[in-house]
C-alpha atoms as a PDB file:
ATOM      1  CA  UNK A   1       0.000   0.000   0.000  1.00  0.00           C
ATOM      2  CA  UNK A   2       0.812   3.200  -1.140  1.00  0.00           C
ATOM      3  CA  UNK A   3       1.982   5.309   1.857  1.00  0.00           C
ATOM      4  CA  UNK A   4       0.025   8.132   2.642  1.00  0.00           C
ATOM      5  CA  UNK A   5       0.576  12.639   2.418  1.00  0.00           C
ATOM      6  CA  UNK A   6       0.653  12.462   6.031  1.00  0.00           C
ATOM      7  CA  UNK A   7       3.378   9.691   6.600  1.00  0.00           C
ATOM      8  CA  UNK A   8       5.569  11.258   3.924  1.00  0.00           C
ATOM      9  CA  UNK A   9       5.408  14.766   5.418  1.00  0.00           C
ATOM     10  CA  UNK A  10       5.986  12.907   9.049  1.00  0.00           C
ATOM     11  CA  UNK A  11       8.637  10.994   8.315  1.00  0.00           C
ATOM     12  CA  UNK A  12      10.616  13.614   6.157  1.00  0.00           C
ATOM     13  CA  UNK A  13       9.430  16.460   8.182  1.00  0.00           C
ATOM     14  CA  UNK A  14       9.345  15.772  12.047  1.00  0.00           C
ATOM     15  CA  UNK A  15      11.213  11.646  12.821  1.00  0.00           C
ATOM     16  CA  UNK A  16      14.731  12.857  12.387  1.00  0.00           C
ATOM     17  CA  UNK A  17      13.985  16.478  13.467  1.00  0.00           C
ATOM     18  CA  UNK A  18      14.357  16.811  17.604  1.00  0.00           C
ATOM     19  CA  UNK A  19      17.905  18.336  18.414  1.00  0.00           C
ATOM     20  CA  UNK A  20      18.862  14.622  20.436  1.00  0.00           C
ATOM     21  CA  UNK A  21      18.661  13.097  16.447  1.00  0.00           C
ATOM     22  CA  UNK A  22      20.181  15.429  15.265  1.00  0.00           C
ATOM     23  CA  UNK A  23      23.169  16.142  17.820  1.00  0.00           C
ATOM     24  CA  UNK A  24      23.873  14.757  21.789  1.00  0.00           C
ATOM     25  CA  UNK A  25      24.129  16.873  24.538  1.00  0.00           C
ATOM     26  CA  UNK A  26      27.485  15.814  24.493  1.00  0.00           C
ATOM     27  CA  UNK A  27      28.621  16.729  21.081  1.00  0.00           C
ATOM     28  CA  UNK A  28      26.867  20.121  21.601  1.00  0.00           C
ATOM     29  CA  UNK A  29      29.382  20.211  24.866  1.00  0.00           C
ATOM     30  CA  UNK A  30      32.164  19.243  22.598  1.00  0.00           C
ATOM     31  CA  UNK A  31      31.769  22.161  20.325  1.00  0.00           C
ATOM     32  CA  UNK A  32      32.793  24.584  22.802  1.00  0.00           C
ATOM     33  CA  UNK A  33      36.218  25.527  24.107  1.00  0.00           C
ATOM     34  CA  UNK A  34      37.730  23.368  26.917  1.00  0.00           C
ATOM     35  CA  UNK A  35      37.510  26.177  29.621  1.00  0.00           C
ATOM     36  CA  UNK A  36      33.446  25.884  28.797  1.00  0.00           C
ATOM     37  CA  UNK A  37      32.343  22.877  28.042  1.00  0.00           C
ATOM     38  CA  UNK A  38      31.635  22.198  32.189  1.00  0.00           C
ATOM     39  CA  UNK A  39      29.616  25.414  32.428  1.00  0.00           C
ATOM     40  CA  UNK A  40      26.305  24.958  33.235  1.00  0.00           C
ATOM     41  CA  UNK A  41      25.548  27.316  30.904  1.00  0.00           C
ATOM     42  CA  UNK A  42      26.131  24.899  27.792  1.00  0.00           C
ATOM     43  CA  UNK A  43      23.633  22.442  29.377  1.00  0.00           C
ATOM     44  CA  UNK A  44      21.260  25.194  29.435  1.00  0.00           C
ATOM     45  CA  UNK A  45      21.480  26.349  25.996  1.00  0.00           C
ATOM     46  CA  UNK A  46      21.290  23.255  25.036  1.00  0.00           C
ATOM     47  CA  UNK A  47      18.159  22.471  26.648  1.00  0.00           C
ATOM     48  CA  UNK A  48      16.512  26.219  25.363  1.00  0.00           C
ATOM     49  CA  UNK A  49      17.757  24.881  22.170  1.00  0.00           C
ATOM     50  CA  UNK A  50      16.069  21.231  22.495  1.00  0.00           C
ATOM     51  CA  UNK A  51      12.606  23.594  23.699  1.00  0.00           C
ATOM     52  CA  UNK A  52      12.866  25.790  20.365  1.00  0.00           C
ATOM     53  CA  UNK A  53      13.031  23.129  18.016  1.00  0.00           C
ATOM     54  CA  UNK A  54      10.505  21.089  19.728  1.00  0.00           C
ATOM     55  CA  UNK A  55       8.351  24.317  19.542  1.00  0.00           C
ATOM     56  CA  UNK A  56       8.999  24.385  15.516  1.00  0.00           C
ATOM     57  CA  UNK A  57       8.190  20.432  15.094  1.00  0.00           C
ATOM     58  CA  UNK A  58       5.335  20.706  17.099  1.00  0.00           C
ATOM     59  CA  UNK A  59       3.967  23.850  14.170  1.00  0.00           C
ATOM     60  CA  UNK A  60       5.053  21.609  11.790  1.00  0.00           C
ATOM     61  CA  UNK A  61       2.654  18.636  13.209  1.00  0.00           C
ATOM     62  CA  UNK A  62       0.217  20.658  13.266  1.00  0.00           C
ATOM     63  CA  UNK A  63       0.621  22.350   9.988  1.00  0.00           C
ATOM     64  CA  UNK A  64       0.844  18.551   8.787  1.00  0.00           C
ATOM     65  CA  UNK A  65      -2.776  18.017  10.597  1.00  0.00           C
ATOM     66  CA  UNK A  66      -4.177  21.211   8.785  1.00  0.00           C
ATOM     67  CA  UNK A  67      -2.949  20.221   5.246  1.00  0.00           C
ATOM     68  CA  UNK A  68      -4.562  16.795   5.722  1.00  0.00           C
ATOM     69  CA  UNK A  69      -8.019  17.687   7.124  1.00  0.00           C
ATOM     70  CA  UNK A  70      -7.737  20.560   4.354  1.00  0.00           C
ATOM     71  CA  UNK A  71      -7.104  17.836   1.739  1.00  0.00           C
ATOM     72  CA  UNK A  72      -9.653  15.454   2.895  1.00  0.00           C
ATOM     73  CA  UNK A  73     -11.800  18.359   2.298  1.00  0.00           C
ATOM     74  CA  UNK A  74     -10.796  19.021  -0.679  1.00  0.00           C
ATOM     75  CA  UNK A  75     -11.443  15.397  -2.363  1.00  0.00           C
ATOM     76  CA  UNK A  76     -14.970  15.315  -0.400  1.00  0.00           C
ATOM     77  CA  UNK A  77     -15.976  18.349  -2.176  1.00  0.00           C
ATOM     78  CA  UNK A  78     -14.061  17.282  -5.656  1.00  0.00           C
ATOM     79  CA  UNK A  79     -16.394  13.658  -4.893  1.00  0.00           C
ATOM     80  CA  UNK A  80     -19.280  15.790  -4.359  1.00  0.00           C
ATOM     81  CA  UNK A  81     -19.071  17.839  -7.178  1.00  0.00           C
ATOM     82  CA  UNK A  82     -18.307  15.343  -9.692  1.00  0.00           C
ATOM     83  CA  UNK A  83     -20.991  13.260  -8.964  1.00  0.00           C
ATOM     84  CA  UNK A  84     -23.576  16.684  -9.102  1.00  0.00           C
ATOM     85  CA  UNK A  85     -21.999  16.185 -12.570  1.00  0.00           C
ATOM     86  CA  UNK A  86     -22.821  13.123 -13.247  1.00  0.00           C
ATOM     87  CA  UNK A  87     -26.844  13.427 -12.142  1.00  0.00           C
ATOM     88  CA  UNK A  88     -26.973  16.714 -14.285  1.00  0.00           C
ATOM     89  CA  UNK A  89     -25.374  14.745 -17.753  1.00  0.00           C
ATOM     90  CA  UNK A  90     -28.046  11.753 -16.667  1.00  0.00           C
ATOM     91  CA  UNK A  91     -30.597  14.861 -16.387  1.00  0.00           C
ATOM     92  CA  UNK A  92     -29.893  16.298 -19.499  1.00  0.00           C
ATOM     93  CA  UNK A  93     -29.337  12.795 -21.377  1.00  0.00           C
ATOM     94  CA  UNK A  94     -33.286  11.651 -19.971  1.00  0.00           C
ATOM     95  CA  UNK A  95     -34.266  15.118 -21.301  1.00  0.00           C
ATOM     96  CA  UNK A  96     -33.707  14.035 -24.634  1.00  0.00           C
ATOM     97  CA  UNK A  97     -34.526  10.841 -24.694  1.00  0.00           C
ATOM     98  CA  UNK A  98     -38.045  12.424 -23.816  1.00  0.00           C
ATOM     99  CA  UNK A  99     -37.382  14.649 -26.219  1.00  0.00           C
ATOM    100  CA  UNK A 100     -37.117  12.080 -29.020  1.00  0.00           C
ATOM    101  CA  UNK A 101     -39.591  10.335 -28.016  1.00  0.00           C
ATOM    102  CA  UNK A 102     -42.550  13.006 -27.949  1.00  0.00           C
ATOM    103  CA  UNK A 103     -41.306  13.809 -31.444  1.00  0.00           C
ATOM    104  CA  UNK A 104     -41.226  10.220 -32.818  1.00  0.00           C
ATOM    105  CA  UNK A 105     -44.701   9.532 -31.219  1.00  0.00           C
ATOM    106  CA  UNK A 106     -46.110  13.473 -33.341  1.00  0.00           C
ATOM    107  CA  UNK A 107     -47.635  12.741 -36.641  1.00  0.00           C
ATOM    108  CA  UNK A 108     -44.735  13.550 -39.509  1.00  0.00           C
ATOM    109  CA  UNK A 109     -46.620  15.942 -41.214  1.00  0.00           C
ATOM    110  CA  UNK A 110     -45.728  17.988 -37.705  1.00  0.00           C
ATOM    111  CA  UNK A 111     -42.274  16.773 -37.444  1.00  0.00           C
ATOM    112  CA  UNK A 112     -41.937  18.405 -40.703  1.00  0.00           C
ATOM    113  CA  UNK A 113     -43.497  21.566 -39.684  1.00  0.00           C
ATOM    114  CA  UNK A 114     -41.267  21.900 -36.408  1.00  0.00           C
ATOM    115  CA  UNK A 115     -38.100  20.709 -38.414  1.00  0.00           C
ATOM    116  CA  UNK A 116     -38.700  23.551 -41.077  1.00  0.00           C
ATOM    117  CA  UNK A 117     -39.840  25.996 -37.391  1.00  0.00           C
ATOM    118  CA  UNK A 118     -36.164  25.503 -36.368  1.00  0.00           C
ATOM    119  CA  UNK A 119     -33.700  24.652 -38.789  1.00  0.00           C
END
């Protein structure tokens, strides 16, 4: 099966993105000079770090959730619509059918006289 808009957006979008994927607390430590790396400071940037990009993953989740309700919409009304489509071409196709019909059953001397009306 065919995976779906949301999985691909999920799994390209949000699995590898919290900071821990992406880099440890202790490679973030090891990017700093020796003389700071046992600050506690690192630790907490680190963690206001981890909090901002859990802050953007979480708009992107729900951005995700908007597109799909918005697309399921979308296809509902695009199902809706097509099939309105389909009742008026039945409509119309019944219409003459009826059409043909009330002029086969007319005498032809009248069929003549309505041909000649509107050609």
């Amino acid at each position: 099966m065919a995976p779906t808009e949301a999985a691909i957006l999920r799994n390209y979008l949000l699995l590898p993105s919290r900071l821990p994927s992406i880099i440890s607390l202790q490679e973030f430590t090891s990017l700093f000079p020796k003389s700071q790396q046992s600050s506690p400071q690192v630790r907490a940037l680190y963690r206001d770090l981890q909090q901002q990009r859990n802050a953007v993953v979480d708009a992107v989740s729900t951005s995700i959730d908007a597109e799909v309700k918005q697309a399921k919409a979308l296809r509902r009304t695009i199902i809706r619509t097509k099939k309105e489509s389909e009742l008026e071409e039945q409509d119309d196709e019944i219409e003459i059918e009826r059409t043909v019909r009330q002029l086969t059953a007319m005498p032809p001397v009248i069929r003549l006289y309505l041909y000649h009306d509107y050609a």
